[in-house]
C-alpha atoms as a PDB file:
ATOM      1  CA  UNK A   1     -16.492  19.746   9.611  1.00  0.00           C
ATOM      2  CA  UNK A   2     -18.217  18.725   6.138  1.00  0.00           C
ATOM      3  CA  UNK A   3     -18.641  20.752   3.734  1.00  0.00           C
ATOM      4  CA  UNK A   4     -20.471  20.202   0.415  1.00  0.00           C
ATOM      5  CA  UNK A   5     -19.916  21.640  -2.934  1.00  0.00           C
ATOM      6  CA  UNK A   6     -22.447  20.794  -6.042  1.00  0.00           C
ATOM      7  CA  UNK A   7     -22.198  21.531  -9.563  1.00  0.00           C
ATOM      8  CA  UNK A   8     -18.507  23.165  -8.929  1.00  0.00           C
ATOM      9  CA  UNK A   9     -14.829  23.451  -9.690  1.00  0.00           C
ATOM     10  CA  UNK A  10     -11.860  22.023  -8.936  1.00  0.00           C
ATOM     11  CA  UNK A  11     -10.703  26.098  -8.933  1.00  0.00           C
ATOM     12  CA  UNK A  12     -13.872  26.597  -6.637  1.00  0.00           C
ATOM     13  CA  UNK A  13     -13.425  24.213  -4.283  1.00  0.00           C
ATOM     14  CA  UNK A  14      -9.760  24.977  -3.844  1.00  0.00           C
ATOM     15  CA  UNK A  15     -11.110  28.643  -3.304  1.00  0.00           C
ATOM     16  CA  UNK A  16     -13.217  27.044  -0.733  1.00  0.00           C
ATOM     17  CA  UNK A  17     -10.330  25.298   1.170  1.00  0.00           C
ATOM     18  CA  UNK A  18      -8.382  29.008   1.380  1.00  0.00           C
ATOM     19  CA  UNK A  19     -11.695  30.287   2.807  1.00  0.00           C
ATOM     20  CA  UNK A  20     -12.222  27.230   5.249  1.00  0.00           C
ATOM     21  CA  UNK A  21      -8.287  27.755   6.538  1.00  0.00           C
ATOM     22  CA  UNK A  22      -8.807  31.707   6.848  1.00  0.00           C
ATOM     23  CA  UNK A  23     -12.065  31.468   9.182  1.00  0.00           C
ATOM     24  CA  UNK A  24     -10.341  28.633  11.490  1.00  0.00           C
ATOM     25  CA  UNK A  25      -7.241  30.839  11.987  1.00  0.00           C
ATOM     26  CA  UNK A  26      -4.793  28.708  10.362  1.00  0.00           C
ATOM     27  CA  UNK A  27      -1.551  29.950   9.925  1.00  0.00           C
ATOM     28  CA  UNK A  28       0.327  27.489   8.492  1.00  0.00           C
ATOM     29  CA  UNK A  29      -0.822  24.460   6.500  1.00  0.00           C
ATOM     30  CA  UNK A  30       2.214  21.847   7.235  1.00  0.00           C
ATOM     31  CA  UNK A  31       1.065  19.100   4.868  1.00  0.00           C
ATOM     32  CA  UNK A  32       3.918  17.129   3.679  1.00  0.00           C
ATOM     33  CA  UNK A  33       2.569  15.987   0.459  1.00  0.00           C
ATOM     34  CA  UNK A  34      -0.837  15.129  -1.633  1.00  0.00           C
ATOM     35  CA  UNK A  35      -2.061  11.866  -1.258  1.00  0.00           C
ATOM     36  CA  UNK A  36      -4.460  11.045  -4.732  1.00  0.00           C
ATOM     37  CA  UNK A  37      -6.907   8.453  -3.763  1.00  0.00           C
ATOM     38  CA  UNK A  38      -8.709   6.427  -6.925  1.00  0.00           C
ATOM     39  CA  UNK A  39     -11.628   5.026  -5.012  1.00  0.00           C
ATOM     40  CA  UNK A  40     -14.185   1.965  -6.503  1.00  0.00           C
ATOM     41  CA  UNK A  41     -17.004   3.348  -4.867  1.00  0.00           C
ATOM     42  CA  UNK A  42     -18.480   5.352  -2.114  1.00  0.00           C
ATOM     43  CA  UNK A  43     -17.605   2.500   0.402  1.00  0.00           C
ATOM     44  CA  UNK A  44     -13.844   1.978  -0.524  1.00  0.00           C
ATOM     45  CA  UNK A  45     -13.720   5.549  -0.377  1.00  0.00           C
ATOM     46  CA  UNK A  46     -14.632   5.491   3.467  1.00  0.00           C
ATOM     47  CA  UNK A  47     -12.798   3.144   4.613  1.00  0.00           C
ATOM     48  CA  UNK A  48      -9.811   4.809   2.822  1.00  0.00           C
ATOM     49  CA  UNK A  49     -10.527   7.949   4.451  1.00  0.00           C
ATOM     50  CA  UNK A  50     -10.299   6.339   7.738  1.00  0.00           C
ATOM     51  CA  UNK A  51      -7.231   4.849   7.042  1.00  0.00           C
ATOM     52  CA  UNK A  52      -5.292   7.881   5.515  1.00  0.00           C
ATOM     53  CA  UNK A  53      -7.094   9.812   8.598  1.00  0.00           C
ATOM     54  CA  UNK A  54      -4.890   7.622  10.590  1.00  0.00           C
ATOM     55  CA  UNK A  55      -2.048   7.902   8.616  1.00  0.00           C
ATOM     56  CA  UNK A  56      -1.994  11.952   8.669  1.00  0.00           C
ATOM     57  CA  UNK A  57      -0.889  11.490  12.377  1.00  0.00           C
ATOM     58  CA  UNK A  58       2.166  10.822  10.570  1.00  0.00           C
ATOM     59  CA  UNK A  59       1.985  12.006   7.627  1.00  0.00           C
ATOM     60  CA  UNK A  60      -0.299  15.227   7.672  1.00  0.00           C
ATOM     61  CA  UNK A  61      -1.257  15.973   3.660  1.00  0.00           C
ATOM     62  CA  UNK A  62      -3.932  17.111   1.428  1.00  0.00           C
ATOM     63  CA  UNK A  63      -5.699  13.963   0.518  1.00  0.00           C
ATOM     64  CA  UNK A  64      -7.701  13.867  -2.625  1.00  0.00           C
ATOM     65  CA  UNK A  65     -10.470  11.049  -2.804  1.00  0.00           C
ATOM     66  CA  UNK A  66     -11.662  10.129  -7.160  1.00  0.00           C
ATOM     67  CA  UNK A  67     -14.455   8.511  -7.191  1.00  0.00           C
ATOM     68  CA  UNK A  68     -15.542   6.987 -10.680  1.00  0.00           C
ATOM     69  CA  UNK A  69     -17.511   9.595 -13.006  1.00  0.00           C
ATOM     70  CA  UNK A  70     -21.110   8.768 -13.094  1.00  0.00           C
ATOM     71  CA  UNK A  71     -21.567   8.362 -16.340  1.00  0.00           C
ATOM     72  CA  UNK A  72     -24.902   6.941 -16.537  1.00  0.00           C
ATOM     73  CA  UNK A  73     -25.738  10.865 -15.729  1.00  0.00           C
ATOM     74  CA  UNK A  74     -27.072  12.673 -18.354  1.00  0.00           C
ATOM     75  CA  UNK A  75     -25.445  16.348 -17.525  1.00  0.00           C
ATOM     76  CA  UNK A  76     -21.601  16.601 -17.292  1.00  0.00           C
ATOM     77  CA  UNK A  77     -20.323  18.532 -14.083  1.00  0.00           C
ATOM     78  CA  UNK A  78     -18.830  17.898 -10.260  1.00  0.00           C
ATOM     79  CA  UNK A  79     -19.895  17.529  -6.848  1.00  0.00           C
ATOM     80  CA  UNK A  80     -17.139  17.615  -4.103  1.00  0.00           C
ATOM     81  CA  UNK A  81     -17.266  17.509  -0.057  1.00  0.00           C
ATOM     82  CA  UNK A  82     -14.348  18.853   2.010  1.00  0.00           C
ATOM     83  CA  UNK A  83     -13.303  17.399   5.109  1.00  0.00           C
ATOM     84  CA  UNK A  84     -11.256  19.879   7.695  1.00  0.00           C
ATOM     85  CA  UNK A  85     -10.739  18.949  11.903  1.00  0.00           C
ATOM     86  CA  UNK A  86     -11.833  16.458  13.350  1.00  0.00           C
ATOM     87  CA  UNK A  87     -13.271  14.597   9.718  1.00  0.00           C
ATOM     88  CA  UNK A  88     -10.194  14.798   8.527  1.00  0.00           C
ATOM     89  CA  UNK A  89      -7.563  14.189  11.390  1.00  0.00           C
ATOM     90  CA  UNK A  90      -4.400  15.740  10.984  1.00  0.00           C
ATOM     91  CA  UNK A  91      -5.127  16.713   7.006  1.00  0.00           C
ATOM     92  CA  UNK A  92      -7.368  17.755   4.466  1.00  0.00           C
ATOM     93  CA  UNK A  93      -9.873  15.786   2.691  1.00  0.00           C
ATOM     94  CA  UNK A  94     -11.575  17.217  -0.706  1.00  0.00           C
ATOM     95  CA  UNK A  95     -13.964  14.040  -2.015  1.00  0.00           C
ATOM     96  CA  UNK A  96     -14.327  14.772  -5.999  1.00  0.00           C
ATOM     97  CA  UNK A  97     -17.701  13.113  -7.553  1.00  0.00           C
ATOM     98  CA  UNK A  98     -17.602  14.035 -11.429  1.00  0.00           C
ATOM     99  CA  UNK A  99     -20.748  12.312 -13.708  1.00  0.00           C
ATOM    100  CA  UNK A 100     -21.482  12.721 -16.876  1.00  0.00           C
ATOM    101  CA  UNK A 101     -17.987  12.525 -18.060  1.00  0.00           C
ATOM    102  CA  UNK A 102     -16.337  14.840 -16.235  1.00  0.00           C
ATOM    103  CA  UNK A 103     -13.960  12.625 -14.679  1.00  0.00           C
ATOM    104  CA  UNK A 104     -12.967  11.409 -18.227  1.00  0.00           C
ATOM    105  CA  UNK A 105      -9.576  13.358 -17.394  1.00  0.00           C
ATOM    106  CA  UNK A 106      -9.522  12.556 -13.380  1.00  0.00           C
ATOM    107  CA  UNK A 107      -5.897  14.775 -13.972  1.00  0.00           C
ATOM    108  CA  UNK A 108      -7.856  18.053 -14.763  1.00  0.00           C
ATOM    109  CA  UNK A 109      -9.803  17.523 -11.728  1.00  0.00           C
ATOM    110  CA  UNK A 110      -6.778  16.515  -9.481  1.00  0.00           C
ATOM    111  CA  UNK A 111      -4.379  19.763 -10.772  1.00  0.00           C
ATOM    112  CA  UNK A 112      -6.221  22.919  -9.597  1.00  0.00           C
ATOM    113  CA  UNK A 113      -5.929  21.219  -6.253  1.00  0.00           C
ATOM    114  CA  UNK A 114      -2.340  19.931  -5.658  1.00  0.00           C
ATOM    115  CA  UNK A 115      -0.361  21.441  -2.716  1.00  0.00           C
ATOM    116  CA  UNK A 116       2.902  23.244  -4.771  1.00  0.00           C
ATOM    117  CA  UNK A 117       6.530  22.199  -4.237  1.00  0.00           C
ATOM    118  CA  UNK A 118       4.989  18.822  -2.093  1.00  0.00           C
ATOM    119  CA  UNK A 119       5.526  15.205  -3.332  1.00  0.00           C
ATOM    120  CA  UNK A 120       2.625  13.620  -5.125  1.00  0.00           C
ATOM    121  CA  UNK A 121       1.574  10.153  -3.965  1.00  0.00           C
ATOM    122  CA  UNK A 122      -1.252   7.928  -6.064  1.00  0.00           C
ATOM    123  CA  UNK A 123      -3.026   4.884  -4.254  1.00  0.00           C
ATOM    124  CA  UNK A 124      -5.727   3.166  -5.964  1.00  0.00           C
ATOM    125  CA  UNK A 125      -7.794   1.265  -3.215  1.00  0.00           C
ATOM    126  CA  UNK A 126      -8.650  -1.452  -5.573  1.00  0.00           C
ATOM    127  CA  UNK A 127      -7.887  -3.296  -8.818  1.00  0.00           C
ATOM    128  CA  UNK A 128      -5.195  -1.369  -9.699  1.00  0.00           C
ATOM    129  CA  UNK A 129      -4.551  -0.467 -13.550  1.00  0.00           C
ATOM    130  CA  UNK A 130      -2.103  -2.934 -15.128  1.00  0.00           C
ATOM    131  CA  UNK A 131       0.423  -0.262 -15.751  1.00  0.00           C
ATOM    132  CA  UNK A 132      -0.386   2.152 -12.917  1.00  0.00           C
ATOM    133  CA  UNK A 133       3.266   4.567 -14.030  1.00  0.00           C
ATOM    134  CA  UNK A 134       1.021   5.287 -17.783  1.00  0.00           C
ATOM    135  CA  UNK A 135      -2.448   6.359 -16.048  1.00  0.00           C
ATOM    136  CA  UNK A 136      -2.840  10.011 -16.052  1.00  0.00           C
ATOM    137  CA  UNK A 137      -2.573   9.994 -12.293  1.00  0.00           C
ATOM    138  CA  UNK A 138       0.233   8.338 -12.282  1.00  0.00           C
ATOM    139  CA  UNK A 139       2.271  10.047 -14.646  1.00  0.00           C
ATOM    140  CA  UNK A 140       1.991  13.509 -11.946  1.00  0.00           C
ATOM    141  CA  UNK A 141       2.942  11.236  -9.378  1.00  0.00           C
ATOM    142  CA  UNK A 142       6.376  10.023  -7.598  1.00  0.00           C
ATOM    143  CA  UNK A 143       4.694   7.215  -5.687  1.00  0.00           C
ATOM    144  CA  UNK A 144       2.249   5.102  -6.927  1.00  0.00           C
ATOM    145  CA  UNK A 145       0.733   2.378  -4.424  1.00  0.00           C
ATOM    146  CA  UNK A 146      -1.398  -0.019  -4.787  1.00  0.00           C
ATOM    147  CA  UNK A 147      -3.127  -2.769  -3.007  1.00  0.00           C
ATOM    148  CA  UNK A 148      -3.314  -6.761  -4.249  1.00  0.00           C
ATOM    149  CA  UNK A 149      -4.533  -7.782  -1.204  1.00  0.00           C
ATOM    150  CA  UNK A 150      -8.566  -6.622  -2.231  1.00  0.00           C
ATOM    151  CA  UNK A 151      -7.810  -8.011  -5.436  1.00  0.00           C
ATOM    152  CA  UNK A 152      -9.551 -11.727  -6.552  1.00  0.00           C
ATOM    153  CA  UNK A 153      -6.505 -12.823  -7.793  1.00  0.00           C
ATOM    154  CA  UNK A 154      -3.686 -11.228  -6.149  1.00  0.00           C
ATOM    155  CA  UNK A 155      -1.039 -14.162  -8.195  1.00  0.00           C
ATOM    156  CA  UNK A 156      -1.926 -12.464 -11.526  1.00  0.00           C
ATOM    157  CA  UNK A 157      -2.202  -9.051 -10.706  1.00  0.00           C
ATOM    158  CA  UNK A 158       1.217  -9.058  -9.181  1.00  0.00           C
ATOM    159  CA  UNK A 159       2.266 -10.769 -12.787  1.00  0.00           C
ATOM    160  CA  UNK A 160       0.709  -7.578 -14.659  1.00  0.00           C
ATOM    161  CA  UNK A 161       2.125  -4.891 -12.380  1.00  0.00           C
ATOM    162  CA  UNK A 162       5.734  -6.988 -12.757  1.00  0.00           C
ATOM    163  CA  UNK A 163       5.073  -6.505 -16.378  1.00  0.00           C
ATOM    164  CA  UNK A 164       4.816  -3.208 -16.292  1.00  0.00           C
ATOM    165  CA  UNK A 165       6.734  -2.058 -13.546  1.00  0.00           C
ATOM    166  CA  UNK A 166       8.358   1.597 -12.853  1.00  0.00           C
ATOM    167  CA  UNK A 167      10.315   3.037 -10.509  1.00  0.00           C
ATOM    168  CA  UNK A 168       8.311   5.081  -7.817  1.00  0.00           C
ATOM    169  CA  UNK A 169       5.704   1.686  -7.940  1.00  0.00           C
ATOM    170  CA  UNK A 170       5.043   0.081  -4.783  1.00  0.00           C
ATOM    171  CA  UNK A 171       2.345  -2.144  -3.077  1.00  0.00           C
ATOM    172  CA  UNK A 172       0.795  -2.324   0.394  1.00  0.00           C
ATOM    173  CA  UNK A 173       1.024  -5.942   0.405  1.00  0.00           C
ATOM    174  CA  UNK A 174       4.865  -5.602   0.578  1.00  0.00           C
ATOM    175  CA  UNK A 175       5.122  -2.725   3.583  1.00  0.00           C
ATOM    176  CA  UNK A 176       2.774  -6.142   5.265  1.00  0.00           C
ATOM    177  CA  UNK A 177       5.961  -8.205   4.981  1.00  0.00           C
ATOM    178  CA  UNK A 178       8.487  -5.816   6.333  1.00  0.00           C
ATOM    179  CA  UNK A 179       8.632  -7.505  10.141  1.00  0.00           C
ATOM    180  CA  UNK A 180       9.097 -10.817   8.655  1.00  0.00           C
ATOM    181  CA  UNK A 181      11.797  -9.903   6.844  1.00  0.00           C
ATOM    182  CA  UNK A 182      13.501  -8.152   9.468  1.00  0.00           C
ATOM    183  CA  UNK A 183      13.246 -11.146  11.986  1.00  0.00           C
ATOM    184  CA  UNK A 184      14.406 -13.402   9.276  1.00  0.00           C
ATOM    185  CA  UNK A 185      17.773 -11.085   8.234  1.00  0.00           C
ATOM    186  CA  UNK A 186      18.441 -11.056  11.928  1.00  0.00           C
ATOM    187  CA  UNK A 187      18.286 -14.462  12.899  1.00  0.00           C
ATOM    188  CA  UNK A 188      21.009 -15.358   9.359  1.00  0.00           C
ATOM    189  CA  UNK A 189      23.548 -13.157  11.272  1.00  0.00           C
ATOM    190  CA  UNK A 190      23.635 -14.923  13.907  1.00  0.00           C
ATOM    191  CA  UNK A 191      25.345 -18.637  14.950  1.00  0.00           C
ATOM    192  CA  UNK A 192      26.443 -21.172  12.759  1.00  0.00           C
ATOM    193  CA  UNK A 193      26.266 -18.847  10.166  1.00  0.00           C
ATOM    194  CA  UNK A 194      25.525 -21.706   7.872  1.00  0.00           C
ATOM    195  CA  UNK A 195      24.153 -21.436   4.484  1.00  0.00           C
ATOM    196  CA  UNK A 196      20.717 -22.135   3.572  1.00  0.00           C
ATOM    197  CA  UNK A 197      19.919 -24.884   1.005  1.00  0.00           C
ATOM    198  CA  UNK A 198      16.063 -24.368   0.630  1.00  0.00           C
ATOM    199  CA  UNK A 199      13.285 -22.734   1.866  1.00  0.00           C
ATOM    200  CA  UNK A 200       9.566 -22.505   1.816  1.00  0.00           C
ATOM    201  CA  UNK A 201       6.861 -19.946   2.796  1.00  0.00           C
ATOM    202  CA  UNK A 202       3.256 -20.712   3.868  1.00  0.00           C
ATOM    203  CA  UNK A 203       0.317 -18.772   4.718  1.00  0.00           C
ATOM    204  CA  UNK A 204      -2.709 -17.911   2.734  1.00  0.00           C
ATOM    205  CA  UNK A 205      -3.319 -18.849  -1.413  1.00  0.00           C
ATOM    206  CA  UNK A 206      -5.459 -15.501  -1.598  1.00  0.00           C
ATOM    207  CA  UNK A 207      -2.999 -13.130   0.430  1.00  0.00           C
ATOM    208  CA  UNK A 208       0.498 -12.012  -2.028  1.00  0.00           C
ATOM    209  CA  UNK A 209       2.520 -11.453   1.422  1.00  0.00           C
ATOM    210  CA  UNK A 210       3.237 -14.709   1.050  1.00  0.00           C
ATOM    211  CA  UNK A 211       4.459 -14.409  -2.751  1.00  0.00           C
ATOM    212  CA  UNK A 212       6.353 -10.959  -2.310  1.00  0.00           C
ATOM    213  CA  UNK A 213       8.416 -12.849   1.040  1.00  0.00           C
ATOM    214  CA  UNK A 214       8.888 -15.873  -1.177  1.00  0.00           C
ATOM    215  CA  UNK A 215      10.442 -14.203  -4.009  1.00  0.00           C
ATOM    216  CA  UNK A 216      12.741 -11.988  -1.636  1.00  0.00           C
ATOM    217  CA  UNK A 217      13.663 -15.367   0.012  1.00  0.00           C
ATOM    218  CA  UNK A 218      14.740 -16.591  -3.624  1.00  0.00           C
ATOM    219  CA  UNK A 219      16.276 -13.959  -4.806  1.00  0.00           C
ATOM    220  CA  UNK A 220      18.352 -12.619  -1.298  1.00  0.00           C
ATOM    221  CA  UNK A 221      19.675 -16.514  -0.514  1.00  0.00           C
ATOM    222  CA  UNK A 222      19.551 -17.815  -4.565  1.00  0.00           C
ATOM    223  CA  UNK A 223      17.835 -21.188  -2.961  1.00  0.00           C
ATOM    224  CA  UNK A 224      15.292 -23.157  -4.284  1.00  0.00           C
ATOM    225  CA  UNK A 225      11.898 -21.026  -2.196  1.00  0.00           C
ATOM    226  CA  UNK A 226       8.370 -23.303  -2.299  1.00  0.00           C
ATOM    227  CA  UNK A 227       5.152 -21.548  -1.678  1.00  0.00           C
ATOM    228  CA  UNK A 228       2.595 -23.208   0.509  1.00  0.00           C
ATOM    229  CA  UNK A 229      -0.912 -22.356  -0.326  1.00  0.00           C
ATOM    230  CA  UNK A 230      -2.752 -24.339   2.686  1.00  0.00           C
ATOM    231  CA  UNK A 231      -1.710 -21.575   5.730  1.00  0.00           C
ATOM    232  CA  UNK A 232      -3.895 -18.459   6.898  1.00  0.00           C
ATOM    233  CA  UNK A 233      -3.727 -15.224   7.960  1.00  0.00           C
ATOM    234  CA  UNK A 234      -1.368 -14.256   5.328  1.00  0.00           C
ATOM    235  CA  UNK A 235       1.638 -15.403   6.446  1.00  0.00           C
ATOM    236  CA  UNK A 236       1.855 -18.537   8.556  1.00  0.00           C
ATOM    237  CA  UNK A 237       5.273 -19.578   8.475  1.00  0.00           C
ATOM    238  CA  UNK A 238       8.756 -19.880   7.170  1.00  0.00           C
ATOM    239  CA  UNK A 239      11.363 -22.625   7.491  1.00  0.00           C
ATOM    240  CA  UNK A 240      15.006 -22.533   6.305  1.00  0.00           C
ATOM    241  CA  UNK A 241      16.522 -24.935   5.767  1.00  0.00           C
ATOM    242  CA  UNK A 242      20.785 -25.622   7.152  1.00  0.00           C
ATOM    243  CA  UNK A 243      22.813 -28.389   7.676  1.00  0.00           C
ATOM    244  CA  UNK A 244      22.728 -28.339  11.374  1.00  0.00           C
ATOM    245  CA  UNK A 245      18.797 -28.187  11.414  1.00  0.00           C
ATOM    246  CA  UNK A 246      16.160 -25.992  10.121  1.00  0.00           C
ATOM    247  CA  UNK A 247      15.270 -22.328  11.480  1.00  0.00           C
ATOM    248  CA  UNK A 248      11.508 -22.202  11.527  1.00  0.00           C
ATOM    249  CA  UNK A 249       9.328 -19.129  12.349  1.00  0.00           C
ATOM    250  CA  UNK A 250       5.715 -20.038  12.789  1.00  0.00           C
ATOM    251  CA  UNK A 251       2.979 -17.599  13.277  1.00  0.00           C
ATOM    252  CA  UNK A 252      -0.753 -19.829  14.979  1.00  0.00           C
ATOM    253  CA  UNK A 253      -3.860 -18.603  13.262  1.00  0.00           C
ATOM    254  CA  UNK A 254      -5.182 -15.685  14.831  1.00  0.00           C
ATOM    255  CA  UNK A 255      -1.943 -14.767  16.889  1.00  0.00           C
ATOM    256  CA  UNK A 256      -0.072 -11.960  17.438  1.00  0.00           C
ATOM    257  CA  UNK A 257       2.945 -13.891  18.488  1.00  0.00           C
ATOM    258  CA  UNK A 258       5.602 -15.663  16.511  1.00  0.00           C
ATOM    259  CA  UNK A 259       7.368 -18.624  17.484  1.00  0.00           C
ATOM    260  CA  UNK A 260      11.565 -18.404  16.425  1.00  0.00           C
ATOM    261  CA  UNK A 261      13.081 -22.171  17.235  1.00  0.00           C
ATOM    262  CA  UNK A 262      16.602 -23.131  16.248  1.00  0.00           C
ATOM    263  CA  UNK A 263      18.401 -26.147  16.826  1.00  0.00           C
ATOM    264  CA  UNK A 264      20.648 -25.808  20.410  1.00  0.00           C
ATOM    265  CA  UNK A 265      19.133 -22.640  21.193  1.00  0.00           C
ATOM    266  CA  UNK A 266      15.861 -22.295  23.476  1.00  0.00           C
ATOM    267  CA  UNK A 267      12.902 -21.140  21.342  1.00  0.00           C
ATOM    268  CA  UNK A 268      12.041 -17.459  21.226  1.00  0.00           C
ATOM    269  CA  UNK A 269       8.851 -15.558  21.208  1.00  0.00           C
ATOM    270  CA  UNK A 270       8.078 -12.567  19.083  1.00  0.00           C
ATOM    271  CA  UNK A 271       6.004  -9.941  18.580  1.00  0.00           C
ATOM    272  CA  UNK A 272       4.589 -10.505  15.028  1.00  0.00           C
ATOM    273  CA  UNK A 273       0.869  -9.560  14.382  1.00  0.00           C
ATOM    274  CA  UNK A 274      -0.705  -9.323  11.166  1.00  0.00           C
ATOM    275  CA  UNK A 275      -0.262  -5.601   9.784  1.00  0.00           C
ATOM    276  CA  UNK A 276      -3.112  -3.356   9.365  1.00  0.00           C
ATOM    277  CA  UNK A 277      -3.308  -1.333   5.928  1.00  0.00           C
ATOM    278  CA  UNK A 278      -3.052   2.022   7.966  1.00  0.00           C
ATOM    279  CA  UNK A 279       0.219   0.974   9.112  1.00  0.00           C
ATOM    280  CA  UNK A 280       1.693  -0.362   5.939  1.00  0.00           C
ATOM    281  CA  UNK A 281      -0.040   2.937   4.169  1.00  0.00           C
ATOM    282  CA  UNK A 282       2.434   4.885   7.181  1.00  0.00           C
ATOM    283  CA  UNK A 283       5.579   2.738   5.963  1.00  0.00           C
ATOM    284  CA  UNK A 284       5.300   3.356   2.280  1.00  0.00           C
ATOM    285  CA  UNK A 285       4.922   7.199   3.564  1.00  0.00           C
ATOM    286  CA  UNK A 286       8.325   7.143   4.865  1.00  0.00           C
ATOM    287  CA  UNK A 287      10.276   7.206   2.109  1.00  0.00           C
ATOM    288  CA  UNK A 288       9.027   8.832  -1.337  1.00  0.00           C
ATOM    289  CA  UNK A 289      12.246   7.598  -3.376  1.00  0.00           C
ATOM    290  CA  UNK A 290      11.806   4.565  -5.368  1.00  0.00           C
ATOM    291  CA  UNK A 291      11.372   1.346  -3.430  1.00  0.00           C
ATOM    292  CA  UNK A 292      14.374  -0.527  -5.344  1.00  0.00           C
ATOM    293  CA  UNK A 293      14.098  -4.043  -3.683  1.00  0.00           C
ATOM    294  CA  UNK A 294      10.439  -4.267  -4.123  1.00  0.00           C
ATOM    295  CA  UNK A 295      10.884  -3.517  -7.946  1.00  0.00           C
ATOM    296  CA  UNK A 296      13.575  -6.333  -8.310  1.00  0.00           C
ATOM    297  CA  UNK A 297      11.324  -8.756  -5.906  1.00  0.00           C
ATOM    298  CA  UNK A 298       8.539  -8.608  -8.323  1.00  0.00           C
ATOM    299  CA  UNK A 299      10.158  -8.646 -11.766  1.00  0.00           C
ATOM    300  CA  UNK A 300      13.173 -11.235 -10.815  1.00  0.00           C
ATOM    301  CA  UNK A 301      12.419 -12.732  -7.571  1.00  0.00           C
ATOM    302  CA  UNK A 302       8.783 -14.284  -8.459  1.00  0.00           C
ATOM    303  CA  UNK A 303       9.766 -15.801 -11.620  1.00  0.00           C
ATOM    304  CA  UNK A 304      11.714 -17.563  -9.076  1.00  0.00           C
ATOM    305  CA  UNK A 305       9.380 -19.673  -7.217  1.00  0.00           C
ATOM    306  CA  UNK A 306       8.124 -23.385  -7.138  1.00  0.00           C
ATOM    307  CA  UNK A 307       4.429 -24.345  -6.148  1.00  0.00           C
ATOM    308  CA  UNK A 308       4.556 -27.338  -3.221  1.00  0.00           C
END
């Protein structure tokens, strides 16, 4: 169910979403926190809708969508829509539209409607702010994600947000890496247990997986790590490099399976497809503490890297 609110109040519409729970009978709410959405536009808002819809499955919550104020407007107030059932899967979904400058403060608007005593998670669908801990959204919140793959320039984004790094800050493009990393720990605690000497990364120039894997490479083995720009699909590949041989772990374009070969051992197929954003949205859900190895990844491990 949609419902639409124009020329309102945060206060109103939450007034509106007690209403809406006391006519379907709910008893208890059982959201687990309030996922803040800063949205470009009408169409990132969608599609992050769906995603968090898919997410709630997991993580049911009180999402709040921000769209930018309409400034161009000439009177100052606030539309809204809320989203219960089946529009919302397993949450609730309040869409804010200010204009005219009402979303000058998008803080104001956000308060009146935060769930009490739950976390408070941030996610800007976008280009992120360069210091996303300072922005009045993310000051009220303990998680602040954002997302440099739907950025132009992913390389110098991640620069500015290593700049200005915080504890609680955290990126979707890292959650994408998780698998690889796991695969990669495992296989180093197993047989010869030989040091590695080098490494190198390749996949896509425009994706920062391949960046945010490099500079964990650097920083966990202290090895000189080379990025290779020429892959695809994010992450194409990894090879590490041992005195008895190199372990290589090679994803083919468009595959959902990973190739693991090692010398004197047969060569192993894995499970490895490209993550969606709902699912790395669900991993940085998990845990609500600050993500320590992704903050020392970007501000130590990238300074780390060599260009091939």
């Amino acid at each position: 169910m949609i419902v639409t609110l124009e020329d309102t109040t945060s206060a109103a519409v939450g007034n509106r979403l007690v209403s809406l729970r006391e006519e379907g009978g709910a008893v208890a709410l059982g959201r687990v926190l309030t996922l803040v959405i800063l949205a470009e536009d009408e169409a990132s808002a969608e599609d992050a809708i769906h995603i968090s819809n898919v997410a709630s499955h997991e993580h049911p919550a009180r999402v709040i969508v921000v769209l930018p104020d309409g400034a161009a407007e000439d009177k100052s107030g606030l539309d809204a829509e809320i989203r219960v059932g089946s529009d919302a899967g397993a949450s609730e979904v309040v869409v804010l539209r200010p204009h005219g400058g009402a979303g000058s403060r998008p803080d104001t608007l956000v308060m009146p409607l935060l769930l009490p005593d739950t976390p408070i998670v941030a996610w800007w669908t976008g280009m992120p702010p360069a210091a996303p801990s300072k922005e009045p959204i993310g000051l009220m919140a303990q998680r602040r994600i954002t997302n440099t793959t739907r950025c132009a320039d992913p390389g110098a984004v991640l620069a500015t947000l290593a700049e200005n790094y915080a504890p609680g800050d955290s990126d979707l493009a890292w959650a994408g890496v998780t698998m690889w990393r796991s695969i990669l720990a495992a296989t180093l605690d197993e047989p010869p247990f030989e040091p590695i000497t080098a490494a190198a990364v390749s996949g896509s120039a425009s994706h920062p997986s391949i960046a945010l894997l490099a500079g964990w490479l650097a920083m966990r083995l202290g090895v000189p790590v080379t990025m290779n720009g020429d892959g695809h699909d994010a992450i194409s590949g990894v090879v590490l490099e041992r005195e008895s041989g190199p372990i290589n772990l090679t994803r083919p374009q468009n595959s959902t399976i990973a190739l693991l070969s090692r010398p004197g051992r047969p060569d192993q197929r894995l499970n490895l497809p490209k993550r969606e954003i709902q699912n790395s949205l669900i991993e940085e859900l998990r845990r609500l503490d600050p993500d320590t190895t992704y903050g020392q990844v970007l501000t130590e491990g990238l300074v780390l890297l060599e260009l091939d």
